[in-house]
PDB file of N, CA and C in Angstrom:
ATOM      1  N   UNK A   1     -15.787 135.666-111.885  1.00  0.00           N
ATOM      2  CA  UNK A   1     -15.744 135.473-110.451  1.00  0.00           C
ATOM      3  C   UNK A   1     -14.307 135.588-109.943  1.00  0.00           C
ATOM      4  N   UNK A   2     -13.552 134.995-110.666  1.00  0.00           N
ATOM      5  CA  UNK A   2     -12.580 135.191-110.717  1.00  0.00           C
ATOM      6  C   UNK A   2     -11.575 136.591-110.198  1.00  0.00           C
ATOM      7  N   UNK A   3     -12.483 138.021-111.266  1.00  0.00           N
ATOM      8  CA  UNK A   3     -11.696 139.208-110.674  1.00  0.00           C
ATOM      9  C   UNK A   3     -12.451 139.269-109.806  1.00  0.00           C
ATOM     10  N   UNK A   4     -13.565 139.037-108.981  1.00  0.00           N
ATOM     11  CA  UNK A   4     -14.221 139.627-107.825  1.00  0.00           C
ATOM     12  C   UNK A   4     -13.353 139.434-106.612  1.00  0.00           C
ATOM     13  N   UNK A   5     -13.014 137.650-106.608  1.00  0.00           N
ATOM     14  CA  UNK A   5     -11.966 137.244-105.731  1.00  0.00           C
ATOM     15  C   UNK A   5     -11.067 138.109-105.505  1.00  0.00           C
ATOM     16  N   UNK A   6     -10.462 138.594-106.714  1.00  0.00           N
ATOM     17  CA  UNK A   6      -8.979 139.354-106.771  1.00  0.00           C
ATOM     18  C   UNK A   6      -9.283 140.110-106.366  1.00  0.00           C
ATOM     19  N   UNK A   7     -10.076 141.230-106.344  1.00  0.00           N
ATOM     20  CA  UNK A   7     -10.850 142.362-105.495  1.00  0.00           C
ATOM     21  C   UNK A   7     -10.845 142.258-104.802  1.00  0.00           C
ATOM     22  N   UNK A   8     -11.730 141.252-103.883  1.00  0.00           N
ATOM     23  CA  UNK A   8     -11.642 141.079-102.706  1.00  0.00           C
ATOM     24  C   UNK A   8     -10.208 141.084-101.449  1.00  0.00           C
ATOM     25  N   UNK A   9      -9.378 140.096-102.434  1.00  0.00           N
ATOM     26  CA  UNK A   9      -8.301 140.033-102.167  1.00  0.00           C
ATOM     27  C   UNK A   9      -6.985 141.574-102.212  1.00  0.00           C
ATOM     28  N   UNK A  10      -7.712 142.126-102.825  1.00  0.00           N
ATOM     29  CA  UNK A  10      -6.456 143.284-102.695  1.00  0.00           C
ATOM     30  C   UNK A  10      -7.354 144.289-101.499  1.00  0.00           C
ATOM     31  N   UNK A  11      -8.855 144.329-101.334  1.00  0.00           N
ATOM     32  CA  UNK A  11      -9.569 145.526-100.376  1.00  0.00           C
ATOM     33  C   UNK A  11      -8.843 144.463 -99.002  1.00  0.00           C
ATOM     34  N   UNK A  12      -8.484 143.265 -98.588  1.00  0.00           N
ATOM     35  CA  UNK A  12      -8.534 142.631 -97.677  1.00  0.00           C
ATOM     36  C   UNK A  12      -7.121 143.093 -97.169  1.00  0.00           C
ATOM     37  N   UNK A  13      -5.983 143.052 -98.264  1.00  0.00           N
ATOM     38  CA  UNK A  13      -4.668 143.656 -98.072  1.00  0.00           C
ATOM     39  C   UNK A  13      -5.150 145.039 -97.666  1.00  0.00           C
ATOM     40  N   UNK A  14      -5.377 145.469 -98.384  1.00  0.00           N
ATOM     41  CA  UNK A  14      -5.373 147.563 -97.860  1.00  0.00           C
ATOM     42  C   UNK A  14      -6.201 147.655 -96.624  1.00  0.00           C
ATOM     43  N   UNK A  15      -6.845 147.198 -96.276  1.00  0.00           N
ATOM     44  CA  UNK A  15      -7.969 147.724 -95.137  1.00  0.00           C
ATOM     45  C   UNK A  15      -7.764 147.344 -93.507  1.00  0.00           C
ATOM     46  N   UNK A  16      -7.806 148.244 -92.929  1.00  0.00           N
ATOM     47  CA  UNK A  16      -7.939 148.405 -91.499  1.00  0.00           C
ATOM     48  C   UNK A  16      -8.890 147.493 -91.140  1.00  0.00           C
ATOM     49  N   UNK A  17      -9.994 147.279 -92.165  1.00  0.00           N
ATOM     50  CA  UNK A  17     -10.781 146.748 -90.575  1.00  0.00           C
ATOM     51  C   UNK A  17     -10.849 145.048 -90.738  1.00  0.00           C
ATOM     52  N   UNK A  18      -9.960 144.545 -91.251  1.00  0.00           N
ATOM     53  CA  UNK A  18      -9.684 143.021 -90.763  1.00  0.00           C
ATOM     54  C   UNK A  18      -8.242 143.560 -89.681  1.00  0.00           C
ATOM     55  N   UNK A  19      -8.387 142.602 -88.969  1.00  0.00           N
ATOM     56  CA  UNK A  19      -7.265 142.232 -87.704  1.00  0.00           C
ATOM     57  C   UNK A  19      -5.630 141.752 -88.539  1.00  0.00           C
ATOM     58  N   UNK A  20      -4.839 142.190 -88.027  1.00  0.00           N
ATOM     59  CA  UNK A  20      -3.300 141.963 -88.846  1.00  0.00           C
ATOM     60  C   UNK A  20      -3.251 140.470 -88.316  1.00  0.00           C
ATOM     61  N   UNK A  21      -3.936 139.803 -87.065  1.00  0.00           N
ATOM     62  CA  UNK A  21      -3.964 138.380 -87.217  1.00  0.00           C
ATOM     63  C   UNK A  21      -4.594 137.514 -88.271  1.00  0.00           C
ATOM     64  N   UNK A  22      -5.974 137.877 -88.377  1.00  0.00           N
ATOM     65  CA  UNK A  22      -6.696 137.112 -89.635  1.00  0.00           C
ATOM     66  C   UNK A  22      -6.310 137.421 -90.769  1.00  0.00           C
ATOM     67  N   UNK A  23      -5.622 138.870 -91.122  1.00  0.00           N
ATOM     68  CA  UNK A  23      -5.234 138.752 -92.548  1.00  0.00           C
ATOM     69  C   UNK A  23      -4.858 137.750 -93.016  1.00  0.00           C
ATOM     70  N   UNK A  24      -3.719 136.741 -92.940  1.00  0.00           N
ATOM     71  CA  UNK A  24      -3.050 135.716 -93.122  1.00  0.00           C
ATOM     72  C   UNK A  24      -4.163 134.598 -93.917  1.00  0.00           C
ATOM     73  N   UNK A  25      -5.013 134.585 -92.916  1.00  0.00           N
ATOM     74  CA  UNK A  25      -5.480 133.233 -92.817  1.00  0.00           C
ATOM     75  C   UNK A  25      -6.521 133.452 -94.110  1.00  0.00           C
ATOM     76  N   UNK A  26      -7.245 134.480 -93.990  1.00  0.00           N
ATOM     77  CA  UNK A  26      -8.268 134.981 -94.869  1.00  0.00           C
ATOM     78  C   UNK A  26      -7.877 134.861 -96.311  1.00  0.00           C
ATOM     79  N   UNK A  27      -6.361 135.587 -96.287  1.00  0.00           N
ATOM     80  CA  UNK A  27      -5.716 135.777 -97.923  1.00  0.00           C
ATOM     81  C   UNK A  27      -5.648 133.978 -98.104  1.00  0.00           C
ATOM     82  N   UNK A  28      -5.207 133.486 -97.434  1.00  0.00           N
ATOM     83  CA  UNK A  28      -4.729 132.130 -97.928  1.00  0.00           C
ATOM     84  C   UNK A  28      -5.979 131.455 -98.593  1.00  0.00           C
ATOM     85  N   UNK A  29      -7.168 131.614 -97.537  1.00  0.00           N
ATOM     86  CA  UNK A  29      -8.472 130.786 -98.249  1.00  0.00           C
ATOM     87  C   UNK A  29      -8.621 131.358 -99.617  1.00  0.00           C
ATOM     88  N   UNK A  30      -8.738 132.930 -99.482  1.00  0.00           N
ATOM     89  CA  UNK A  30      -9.076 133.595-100.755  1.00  0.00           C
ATOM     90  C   UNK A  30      -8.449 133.159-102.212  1.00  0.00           C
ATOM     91  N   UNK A  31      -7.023 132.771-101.766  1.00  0.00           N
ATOM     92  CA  UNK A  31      -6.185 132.715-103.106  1.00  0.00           C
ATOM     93  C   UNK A  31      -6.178 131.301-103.338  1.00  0.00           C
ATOM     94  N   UNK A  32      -6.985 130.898-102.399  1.00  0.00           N
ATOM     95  CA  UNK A  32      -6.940 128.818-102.543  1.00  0.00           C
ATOM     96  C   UNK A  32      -8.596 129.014-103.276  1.00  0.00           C
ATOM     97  N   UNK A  33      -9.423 130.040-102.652  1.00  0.00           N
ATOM     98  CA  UNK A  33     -10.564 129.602-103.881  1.00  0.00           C
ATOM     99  C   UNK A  33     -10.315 130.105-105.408  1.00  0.00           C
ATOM    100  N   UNK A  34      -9.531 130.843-105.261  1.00  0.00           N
ATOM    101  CA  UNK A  34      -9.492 131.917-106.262  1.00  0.00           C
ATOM    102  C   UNK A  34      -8.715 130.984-107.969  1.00  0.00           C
ATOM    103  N   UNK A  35      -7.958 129.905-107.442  1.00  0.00           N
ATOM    104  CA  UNK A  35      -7.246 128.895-107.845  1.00  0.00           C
ATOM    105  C   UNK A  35      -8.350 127.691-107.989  1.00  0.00           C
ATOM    106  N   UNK A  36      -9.337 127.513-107.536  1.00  0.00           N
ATOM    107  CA  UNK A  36      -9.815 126.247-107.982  1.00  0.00           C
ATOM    108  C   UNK A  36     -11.418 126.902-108.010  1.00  0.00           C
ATOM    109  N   UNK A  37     -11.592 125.940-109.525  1.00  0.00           N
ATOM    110  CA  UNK A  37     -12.951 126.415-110.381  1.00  0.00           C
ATOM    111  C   UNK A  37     -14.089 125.912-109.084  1.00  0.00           C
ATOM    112  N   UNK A  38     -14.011 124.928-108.408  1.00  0.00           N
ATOM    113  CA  UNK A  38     -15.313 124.483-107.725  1.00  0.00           C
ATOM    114  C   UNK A  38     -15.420 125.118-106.633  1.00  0.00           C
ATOM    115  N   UNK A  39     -14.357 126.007-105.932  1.00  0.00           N
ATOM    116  CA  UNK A  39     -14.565 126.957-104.935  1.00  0.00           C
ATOM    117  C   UNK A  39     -15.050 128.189-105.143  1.00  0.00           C
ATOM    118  N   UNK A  40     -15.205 128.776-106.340  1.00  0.00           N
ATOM    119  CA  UNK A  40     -15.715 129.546-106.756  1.00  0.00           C
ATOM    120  C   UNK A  40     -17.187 129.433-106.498  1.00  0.00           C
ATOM    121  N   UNK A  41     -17.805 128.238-107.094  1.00  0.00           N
ATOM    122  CA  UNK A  41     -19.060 128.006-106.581  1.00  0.00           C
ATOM    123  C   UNK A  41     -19.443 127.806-105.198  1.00  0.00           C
ATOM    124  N   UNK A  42     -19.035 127.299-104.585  1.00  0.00           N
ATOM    125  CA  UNK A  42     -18.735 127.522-102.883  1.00  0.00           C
ATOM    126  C   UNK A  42     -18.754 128.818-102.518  1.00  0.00           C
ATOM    127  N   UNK A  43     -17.516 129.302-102.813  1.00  0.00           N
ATOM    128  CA  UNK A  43     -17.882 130.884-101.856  1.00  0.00           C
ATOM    129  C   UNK A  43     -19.293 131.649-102.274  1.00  0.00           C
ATOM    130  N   UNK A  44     -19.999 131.480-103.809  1.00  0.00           N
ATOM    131  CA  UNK A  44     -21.050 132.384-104.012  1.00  0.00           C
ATOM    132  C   UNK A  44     -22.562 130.919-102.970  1.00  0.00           C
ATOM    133  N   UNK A  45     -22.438 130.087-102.824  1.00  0.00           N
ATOM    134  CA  UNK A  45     -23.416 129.289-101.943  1.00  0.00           C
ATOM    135  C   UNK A  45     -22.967 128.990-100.789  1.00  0.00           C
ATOM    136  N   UNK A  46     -21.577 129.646-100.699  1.00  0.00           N
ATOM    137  CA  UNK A  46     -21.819 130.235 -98.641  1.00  0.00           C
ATOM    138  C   UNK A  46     -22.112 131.468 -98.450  1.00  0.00           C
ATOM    139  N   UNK A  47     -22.013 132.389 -99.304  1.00  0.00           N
ATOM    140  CA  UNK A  47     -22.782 134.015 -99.495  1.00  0.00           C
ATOM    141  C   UNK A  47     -24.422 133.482 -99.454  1.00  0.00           C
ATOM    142  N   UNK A  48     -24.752 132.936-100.439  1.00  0.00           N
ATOM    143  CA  UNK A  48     -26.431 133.070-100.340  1.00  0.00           C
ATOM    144  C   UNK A  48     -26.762 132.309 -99.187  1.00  0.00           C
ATOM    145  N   UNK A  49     -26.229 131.675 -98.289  1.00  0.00           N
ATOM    146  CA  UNK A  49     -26.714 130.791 -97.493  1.00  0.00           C
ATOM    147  C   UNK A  49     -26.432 131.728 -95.771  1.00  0.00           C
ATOM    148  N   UNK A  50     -25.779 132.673 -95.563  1.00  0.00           N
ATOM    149  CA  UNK A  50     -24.947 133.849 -95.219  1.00  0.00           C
ATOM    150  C   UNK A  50     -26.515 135.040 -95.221  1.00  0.00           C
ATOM    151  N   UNK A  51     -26.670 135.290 -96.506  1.00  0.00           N
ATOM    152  CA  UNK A  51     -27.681 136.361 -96.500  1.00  0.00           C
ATOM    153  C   UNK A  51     -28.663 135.887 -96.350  1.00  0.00           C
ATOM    154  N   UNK A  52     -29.280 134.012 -96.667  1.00  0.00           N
ATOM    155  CA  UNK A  52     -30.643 134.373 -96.109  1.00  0.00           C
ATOM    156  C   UNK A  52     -30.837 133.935 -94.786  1.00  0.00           C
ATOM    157  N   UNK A  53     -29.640 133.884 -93.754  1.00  0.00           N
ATOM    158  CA  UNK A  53     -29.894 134.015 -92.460  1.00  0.00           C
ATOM    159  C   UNK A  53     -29.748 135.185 -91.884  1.00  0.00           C
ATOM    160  N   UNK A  54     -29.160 136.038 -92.516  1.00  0.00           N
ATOM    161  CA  UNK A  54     -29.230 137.392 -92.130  1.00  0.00           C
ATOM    162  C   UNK A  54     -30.112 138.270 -92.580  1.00  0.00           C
ATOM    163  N   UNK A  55     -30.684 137.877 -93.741  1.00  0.00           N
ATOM    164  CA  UNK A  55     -31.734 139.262 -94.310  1.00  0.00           C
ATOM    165  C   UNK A  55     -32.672 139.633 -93.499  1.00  0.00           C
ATOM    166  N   UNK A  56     -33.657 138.606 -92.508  1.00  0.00           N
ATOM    167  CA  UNK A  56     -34.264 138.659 -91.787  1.00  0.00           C
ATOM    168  C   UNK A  56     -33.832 139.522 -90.794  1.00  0.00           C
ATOM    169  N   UNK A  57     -32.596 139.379 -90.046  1.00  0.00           N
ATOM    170  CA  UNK A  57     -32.175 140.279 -89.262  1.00  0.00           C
ATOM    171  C   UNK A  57     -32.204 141.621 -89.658  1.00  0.00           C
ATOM    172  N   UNK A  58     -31.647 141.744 -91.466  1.00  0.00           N
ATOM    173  CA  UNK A  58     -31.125 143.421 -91.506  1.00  0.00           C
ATOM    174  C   UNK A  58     -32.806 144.053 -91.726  1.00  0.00           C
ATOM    175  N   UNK A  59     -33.779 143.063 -91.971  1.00  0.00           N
ATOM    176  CA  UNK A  59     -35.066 143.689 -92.118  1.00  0.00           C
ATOM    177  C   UNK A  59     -35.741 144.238 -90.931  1.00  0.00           C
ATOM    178  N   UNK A  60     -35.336 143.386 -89.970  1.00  0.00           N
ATOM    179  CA  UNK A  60     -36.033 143.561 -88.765  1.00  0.00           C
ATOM    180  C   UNK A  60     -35.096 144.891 -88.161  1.00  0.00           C
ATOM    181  N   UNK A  61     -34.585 145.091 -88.522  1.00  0.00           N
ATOM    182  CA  UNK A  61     -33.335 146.570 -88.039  1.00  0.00           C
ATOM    183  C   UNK A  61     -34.076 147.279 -89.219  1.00  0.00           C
ATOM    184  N   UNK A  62     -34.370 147.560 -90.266  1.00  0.00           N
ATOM    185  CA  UNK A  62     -34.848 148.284 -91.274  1.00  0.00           C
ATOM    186  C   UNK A  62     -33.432 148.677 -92.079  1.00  0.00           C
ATOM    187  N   UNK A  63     -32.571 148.247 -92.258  1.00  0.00           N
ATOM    188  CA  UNK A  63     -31.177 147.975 -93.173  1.00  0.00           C
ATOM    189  C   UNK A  63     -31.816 147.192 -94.534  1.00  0.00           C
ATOM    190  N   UNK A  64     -31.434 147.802 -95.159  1.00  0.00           N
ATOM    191  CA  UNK A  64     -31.268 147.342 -96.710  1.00  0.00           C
ATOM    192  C   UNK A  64     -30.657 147.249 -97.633  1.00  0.00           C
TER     193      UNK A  64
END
């Protein structure tokens, strides 16, 4: 989970489509979960909790 973070964390540096304001704030959470074992579990049960309020939506659009 660990390199996913780091992934995450370097597409978040390179990419246009976060705001040069939120970068900041975003990297900081990232490298504060990325550093502690119980945030790890956190970010993957605010993802599933994330998709199953949205799946409904991307179904009802026909997105998959």
């Amino acid at each position: 989970m660990k390199q996913k973070i780091q992934e995450v964390i370097h597409y978040v540096e390179k990419t246009d489509k976060v705001s040069q304001e939120s970068k900041p704030l975003i990297l900081d959470k990232l490298n504060e979960w990325r550093n502690e074992e119980s945030a790890i579990n956190d970010i993957a049960i605010r993802f599933e909790n994330w998709w199953m309020e949205m799946k409904p939506i991307f179904d009802e659009l026909g997105w998959k």
